[in-house]
PDB file of N, CA and C in Angstrom:
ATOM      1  N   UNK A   1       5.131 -12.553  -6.623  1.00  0.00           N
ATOM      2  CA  UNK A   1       5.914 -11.338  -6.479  1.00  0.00           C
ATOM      3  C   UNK A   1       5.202 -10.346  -5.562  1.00  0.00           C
ATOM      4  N   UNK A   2       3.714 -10.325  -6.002  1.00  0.00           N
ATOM      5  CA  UNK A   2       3.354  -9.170  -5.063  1.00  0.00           C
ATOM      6  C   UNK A   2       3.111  -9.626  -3.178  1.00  0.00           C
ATOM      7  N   UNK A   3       3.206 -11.401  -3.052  1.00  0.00           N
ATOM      8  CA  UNK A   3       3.363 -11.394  -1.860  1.00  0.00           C
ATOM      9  C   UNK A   3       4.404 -11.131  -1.163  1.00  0.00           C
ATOM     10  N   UNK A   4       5.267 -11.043  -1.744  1.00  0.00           N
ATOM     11  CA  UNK A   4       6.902 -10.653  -1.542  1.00  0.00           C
ATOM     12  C   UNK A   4       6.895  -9.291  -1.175  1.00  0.00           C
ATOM     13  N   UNK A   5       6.742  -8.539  -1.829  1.00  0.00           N
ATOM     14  CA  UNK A   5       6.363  -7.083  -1.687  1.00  0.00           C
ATOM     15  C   UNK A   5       5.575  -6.810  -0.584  1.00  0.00           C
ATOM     16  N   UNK A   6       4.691  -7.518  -0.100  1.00  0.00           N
ATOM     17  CA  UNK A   6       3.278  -6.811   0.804  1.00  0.00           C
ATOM     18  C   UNK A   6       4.174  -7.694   1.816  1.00  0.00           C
ATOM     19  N   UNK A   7       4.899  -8.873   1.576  1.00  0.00           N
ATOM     20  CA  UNK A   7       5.482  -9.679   3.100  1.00  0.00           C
ATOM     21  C   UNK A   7       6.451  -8.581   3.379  1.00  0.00           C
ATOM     22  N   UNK A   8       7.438  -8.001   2.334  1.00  0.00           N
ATOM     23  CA  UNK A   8       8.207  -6.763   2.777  1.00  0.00           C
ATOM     24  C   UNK A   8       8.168  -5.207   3.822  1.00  0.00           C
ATOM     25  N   UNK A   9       6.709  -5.061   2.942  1.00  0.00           N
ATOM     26  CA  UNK A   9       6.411  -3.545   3.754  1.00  0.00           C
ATOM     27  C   UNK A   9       5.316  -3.553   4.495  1.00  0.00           C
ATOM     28  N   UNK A  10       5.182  -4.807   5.020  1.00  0.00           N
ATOM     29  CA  UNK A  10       3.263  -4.914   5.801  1.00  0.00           C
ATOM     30  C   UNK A  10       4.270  -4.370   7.420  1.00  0.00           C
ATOM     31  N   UNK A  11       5.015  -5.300   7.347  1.00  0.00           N
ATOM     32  CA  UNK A  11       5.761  -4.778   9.346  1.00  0.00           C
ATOM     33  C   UNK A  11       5.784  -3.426   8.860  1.00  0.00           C
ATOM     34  N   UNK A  12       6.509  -2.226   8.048  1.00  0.00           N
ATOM     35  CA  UNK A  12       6.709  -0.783   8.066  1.00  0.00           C
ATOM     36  C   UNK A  12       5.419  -0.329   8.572  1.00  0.00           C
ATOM     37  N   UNK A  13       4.172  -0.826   7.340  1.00  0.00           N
ATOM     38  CA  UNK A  13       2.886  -0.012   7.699  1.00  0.00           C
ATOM     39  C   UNK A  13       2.469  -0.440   8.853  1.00  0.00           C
ATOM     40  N   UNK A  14       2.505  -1.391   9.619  1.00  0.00           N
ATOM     41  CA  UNK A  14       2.354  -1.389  10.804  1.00  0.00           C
ATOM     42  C   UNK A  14       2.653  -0.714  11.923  1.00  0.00           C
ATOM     43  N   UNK A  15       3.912  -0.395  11.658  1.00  0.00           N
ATOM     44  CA  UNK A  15       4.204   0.191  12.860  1.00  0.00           C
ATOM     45  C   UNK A  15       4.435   1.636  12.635  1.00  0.00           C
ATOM     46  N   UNK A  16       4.016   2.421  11.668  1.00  0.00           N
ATOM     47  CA  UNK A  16       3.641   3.466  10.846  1.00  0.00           C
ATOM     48  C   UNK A  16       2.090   3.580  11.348  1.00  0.00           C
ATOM     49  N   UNK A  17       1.158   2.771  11.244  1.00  0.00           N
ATOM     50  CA  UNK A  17      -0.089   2.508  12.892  1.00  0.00           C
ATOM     51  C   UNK A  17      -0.218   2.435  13.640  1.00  0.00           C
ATOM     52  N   UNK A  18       0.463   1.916  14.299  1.00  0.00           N
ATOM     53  CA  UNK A  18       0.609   1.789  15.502  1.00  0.00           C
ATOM     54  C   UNK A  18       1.366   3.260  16.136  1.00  0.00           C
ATOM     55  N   UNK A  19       2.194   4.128  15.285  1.00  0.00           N
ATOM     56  CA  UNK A  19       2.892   5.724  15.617  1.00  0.00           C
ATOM     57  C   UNK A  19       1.811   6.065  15.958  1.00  0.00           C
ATOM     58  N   UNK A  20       1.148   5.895  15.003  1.00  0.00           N
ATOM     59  CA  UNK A  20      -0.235   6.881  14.528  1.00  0.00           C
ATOM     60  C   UNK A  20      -0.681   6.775  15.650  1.00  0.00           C
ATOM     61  N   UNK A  21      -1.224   5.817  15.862  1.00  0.00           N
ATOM     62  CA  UNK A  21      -2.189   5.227  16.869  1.00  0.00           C
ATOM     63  C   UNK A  21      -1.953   5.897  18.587  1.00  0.00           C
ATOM     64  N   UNK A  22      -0.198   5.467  18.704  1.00  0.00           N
ATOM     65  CA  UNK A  22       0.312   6.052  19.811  1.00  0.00           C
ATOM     66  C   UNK A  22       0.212   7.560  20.353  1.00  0.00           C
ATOM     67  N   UNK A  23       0.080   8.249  19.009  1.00  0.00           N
ATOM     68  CA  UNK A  23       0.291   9.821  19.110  1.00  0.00           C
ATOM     69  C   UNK A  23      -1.171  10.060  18.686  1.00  0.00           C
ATOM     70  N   UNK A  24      -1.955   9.184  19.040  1.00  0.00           N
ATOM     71  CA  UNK A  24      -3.635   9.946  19.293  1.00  0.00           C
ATOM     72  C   UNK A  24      -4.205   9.213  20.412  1.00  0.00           C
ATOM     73  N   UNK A  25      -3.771   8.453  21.402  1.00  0.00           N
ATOM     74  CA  UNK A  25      -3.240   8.158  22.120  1.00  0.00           C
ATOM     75  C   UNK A  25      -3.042   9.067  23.386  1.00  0.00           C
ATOM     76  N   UNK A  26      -1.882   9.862  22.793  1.00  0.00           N
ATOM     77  CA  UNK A  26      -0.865  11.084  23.664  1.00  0.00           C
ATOM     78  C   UNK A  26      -0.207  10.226  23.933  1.00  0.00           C
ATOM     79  N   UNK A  27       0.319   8.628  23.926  1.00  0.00           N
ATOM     80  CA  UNK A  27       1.669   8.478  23.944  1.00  0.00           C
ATOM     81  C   UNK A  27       2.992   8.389  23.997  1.00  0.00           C
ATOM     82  N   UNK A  28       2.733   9.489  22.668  1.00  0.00           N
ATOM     83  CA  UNK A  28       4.215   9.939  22.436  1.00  0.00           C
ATOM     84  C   UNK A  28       3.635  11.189  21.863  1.00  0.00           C
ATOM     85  N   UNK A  29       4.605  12.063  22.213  1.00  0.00           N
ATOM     86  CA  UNK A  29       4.509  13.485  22.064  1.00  0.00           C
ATOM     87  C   UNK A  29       5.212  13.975  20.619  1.00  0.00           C
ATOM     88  N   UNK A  30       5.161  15.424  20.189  1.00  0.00           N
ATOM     89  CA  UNK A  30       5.176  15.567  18.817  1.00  0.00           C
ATOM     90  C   UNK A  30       6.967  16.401  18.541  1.00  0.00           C
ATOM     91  N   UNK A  31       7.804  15.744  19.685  1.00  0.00           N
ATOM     92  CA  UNK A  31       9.047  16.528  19.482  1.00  0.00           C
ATOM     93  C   UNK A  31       9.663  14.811  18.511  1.00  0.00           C
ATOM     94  N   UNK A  32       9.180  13.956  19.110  1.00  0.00           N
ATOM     95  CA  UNK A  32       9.737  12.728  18.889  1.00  0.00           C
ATOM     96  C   UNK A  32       9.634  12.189  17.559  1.00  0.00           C
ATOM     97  N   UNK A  33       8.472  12.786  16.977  1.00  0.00           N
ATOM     98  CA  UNK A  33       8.133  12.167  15.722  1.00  0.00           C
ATOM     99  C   UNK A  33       8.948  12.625  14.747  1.00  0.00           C
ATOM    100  N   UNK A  34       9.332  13.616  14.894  1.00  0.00           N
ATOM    101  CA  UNK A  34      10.321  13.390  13.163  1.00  0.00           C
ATOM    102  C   UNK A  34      11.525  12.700  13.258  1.00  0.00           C
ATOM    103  N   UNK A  35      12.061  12.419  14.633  1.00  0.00           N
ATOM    104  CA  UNK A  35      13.124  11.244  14.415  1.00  0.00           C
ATOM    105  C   UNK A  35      12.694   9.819  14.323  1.00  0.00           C
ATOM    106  N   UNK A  36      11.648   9.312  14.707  1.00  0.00           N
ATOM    107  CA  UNK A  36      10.531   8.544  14.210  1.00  0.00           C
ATOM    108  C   UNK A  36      10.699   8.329  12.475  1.00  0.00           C
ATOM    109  N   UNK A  37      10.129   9.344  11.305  1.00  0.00           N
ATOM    110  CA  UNK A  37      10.009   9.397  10.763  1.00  0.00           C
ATOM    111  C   UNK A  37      11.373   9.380   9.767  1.00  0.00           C
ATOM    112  N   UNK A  38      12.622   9.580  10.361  1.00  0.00           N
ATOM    113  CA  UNK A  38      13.920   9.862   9.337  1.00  0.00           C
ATOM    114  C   UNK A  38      13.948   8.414   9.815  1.00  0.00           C
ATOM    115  N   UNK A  39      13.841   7.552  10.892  1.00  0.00           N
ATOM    116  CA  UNK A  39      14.548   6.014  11.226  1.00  0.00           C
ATOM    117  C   UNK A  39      13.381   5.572  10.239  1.00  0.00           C
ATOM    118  N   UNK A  40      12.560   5.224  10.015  1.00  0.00           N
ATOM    119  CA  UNK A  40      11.469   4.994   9.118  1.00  0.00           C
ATOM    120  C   UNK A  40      11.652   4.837   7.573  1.00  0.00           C
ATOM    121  N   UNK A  41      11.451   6.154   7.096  1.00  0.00           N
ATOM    122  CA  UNK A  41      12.107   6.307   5.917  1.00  0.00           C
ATOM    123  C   UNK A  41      13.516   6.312   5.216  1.00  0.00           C
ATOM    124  N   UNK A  42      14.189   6.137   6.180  1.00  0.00           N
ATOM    125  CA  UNK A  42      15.873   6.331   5.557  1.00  0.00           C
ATOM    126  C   UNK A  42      16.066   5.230   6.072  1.00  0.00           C
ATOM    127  N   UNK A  43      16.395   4.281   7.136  1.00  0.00           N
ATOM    128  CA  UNK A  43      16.842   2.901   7.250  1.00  0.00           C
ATOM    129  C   UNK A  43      15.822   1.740   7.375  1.00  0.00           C
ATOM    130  N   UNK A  44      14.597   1.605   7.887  1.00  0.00           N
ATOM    131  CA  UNK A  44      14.069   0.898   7.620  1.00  0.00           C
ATOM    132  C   UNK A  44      13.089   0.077   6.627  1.00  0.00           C
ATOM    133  N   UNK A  45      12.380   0.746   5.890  1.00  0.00           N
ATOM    134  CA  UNK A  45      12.208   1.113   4.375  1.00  0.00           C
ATOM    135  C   UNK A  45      12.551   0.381   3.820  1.00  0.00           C
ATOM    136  N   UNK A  46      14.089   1.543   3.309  1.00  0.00           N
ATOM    137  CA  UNK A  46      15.321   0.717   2.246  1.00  0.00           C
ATOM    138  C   UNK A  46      15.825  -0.889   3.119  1.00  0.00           C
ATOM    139  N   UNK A  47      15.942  -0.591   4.113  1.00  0.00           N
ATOM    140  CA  UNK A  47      16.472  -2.563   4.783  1.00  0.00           C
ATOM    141  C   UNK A  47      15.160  -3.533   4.053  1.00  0.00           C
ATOM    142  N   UNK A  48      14.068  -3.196   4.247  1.00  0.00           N
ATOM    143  CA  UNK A  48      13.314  -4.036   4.255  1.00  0.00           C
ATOM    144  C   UNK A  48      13.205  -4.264   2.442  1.00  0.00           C
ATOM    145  N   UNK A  49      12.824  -3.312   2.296  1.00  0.00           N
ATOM    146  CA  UNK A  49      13.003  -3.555   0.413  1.00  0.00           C
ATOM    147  C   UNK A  49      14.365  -4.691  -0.012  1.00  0.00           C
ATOM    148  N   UNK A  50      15.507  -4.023   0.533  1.00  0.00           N
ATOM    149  CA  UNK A  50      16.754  -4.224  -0.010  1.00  0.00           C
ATOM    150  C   UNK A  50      16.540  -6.424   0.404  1.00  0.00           C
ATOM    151  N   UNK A  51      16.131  -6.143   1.889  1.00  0.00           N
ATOM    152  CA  UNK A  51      16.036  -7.583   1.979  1.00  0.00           C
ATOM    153  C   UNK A  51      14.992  -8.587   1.070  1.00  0.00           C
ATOM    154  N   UNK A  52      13.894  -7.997   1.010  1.00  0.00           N
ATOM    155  CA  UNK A  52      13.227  -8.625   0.137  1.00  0.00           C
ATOM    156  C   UNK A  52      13.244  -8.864  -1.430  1.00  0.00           C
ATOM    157  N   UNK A  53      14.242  -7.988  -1.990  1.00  0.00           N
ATOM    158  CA  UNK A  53      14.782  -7.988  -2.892  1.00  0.00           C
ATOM    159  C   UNK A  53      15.984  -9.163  -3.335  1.00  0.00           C
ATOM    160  N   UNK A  54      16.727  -9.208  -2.019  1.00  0.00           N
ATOM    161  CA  UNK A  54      17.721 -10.050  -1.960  1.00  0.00           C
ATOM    162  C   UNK A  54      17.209 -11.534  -1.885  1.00  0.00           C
ATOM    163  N   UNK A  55      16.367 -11.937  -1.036  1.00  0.00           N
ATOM    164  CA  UNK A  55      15.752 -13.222  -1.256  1.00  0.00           C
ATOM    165  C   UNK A  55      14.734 -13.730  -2.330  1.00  0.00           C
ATOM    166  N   UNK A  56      14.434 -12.526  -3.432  1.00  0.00           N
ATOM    167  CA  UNK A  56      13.708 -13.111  -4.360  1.00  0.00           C
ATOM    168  C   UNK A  56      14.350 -14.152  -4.983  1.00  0.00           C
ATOM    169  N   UNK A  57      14.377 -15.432  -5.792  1.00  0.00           N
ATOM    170  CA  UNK A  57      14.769 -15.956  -6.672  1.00  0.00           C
ATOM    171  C   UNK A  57      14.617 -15.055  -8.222  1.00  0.00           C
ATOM    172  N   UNK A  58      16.096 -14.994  -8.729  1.00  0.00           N
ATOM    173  CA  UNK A  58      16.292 -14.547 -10.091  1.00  0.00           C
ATOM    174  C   UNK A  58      15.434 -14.392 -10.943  1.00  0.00           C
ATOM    175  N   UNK A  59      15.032 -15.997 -11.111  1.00  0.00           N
ATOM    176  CA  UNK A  59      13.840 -16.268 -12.260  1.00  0.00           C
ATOM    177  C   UNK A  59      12.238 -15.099 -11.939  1.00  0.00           C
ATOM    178  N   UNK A  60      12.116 -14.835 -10.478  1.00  0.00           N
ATOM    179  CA  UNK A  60      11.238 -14.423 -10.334  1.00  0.00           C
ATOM    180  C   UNK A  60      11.086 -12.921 -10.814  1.00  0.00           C
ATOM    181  N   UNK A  61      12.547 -12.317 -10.107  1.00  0.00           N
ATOM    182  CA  UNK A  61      12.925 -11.210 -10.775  1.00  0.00           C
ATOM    183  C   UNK A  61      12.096 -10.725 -12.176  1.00  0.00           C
ATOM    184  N   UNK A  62      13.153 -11.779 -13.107  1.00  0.00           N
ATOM    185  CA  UNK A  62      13.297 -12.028 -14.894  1.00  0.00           C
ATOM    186  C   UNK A  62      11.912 -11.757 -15.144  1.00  0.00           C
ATOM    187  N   UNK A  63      11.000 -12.241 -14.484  1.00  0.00           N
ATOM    188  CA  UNK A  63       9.822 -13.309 -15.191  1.00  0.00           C
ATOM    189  C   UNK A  63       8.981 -11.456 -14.654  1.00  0.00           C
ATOM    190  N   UNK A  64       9.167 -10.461 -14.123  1.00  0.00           N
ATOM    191  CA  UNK A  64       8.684  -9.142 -13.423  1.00  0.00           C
ATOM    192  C   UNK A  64       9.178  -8.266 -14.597  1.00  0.00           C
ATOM    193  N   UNK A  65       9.694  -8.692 -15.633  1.00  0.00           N
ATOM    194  CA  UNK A  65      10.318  -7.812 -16.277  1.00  0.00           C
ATOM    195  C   UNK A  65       9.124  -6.377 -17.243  1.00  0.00           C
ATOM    196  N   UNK A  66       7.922  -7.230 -17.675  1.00  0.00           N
ATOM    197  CA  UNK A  66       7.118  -6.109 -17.883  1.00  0.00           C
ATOM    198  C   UNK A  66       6.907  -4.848 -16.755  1.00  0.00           C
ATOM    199  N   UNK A  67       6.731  -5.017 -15.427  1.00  0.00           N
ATOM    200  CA  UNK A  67       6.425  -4.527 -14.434  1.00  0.00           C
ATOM    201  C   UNK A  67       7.528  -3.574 -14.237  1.00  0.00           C
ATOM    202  N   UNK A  68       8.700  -4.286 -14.182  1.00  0.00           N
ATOM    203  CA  UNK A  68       9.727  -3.034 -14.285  1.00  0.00           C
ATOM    204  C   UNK A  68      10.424  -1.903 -15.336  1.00  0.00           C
ATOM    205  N   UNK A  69       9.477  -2.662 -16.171  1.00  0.00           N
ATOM    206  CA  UNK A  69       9.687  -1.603 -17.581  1.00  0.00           C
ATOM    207  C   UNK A  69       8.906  -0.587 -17.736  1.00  0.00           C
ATOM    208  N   UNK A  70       7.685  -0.766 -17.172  1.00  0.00           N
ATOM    209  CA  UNK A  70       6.418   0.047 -16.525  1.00  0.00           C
ATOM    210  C   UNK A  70       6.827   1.112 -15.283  1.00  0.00           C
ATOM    211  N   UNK A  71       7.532   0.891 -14.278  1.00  0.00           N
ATOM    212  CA  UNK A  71       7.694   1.646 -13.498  1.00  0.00           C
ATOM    213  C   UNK A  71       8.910   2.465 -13.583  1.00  0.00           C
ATOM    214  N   UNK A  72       9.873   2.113 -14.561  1.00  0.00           N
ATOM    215  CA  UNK A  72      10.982   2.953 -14.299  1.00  0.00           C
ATOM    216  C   UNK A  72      10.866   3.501 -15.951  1.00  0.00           C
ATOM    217  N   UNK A  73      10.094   3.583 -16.746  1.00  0.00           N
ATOM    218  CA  UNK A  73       9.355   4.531 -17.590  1.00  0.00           C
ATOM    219  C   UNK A  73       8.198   5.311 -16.999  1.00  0.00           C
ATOM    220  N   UNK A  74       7.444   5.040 -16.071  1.00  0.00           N
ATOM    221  CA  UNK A  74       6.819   6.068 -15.329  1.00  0.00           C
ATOM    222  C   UNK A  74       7.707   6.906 -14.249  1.00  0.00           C
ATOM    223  N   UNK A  75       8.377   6.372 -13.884  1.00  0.00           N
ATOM    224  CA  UNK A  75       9.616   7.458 -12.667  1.00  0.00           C
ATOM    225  C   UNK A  75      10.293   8.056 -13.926  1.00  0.00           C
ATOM    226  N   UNK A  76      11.055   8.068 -15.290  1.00  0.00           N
ATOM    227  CA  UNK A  76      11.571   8.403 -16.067  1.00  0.00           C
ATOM    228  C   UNK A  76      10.445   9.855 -16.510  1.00  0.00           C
ATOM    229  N   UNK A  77       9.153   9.571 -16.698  1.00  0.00           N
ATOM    230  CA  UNK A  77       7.973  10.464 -17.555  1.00  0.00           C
ATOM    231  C   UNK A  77       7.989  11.404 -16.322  1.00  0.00           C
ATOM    232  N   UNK A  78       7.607  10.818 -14.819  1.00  0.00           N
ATOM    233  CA  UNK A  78       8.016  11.811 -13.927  1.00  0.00           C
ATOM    234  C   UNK A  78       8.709  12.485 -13.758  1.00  0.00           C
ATOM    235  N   UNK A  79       9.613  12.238 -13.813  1.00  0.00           N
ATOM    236  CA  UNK A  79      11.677  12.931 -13.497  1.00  0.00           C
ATOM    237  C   UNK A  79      11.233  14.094 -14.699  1.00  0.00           C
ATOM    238  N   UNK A  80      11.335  13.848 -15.729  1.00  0.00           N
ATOM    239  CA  UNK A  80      11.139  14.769 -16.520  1.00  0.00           C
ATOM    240  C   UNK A  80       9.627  15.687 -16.815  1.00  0.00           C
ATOM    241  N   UNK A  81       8.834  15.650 -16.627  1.00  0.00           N
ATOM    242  CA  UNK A  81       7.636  16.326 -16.462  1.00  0.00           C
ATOM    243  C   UNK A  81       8.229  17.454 -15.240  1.00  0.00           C
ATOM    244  N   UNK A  82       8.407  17.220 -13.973  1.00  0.00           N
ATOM    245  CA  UNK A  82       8.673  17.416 -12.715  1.00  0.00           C
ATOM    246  C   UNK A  82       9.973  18.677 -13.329  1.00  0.00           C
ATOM    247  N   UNK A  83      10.962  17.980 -14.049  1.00  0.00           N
ATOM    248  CA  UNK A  83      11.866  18.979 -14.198  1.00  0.00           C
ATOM    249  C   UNK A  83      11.481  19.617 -15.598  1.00  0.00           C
ATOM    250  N   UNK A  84      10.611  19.629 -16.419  1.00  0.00           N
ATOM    251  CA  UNK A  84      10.606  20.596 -17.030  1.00  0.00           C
ATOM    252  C   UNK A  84       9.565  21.883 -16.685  1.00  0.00           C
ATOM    253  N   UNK A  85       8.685  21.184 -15.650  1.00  0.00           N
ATOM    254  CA  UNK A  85       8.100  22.028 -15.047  1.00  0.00           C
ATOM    255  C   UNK A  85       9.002  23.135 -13.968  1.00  0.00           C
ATOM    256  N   UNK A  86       9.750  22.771 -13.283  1.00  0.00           N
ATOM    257  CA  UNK A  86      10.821  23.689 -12.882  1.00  0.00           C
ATOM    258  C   UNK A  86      11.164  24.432 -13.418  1.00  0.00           C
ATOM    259  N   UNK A  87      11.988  23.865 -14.405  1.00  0.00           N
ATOM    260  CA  UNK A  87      13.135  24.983 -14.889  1.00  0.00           C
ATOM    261  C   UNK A  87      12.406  25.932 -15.920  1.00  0.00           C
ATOM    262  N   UNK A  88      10.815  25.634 -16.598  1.00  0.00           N
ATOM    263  CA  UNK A  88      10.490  26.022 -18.326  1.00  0.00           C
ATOM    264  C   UNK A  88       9.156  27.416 -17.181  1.00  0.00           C
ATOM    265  N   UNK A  89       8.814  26.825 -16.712  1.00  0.00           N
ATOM    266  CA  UNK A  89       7.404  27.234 -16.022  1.00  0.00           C
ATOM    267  C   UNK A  89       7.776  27.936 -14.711  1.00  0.00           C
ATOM    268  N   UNK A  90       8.689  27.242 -13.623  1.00  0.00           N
ATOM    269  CA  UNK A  90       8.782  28.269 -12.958  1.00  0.00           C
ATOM    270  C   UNK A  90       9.887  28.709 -12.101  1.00  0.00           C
ATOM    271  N   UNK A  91      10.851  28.792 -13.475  1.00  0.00           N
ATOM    272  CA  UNK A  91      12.036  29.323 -14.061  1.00  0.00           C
ATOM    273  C   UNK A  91      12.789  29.291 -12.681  1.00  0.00           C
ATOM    274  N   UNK A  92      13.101  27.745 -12.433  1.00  0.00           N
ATOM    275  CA  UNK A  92      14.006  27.589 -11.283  1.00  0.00           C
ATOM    276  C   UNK A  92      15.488  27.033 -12.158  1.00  0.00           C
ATOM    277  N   UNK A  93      16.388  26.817 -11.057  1.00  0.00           N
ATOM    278  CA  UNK A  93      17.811  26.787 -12.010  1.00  0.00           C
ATOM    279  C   UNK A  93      18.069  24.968 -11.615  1.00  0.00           C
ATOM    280  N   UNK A  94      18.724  24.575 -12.550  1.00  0.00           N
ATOM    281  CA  UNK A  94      18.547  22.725 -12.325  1.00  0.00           C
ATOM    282  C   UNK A  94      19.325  22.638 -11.361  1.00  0.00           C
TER     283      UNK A  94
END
C-alpha cells in the first residue's frame, strides 16, 4: 500500500523540485507561481491520488482498514479541536 502511495505522489514532489529549483534558478519569475501552485494542488494532486486509488485492488483497500480508521478519526479530532477553537476561544461565527 505504501508503495502505491509514494508511486502516486513521488512525480507531484518532483516537480514541486524541480519549481523550486527553477525559481532559485531565476527561471521562472514570481508572478507565475501561484498559478503553478492552484494547477498543483487543485488538479494534479487530486488526479493522481484519485488514480492511484482507482487501481488499487479492493482486497488491498479492505486489508488498510486499521489505517483508515486512524486517519479519518484524526481529521475528525482535528475538524473539531480546529472548530471549537474558533467559535469557543476566538469567538468566530461557524
Amino acid at each position: 500500500m505504501i508503495y502505491i502511495v509514494v508511486h502516486a505522489l513521488a512525480p507531484i514532489f518532483v516537480i514541486m523540485l524541480l519549481g523550486f529549483w527553477a525559481g532559485k534558478a531565476g527561471m521562472v519569475n514570481n508572478k507565475d507561481v501561484s498559478l503553478l501552485n492552484i494547477f498543483v494542488m487543485d488538479f494534479a494532486l487530486p488526479a493522481a491520488l484519485s488514480s492511484a486509488t482507482v487501481q488499487t485492488p479492493w482486497p488491498g483497500i479492505v486489508a488498510q482498514w486499521p489505517l483508515i480508521v486512524v486517519l479519518t478519526g484524526a481529521m475528525w479530532i482535528t475538524y473539531a479541536g480546529i472548530y471549537f477553537a474558533a467559535t469557543k476561544i476566538f469567538k468566530k461565527s461557524p
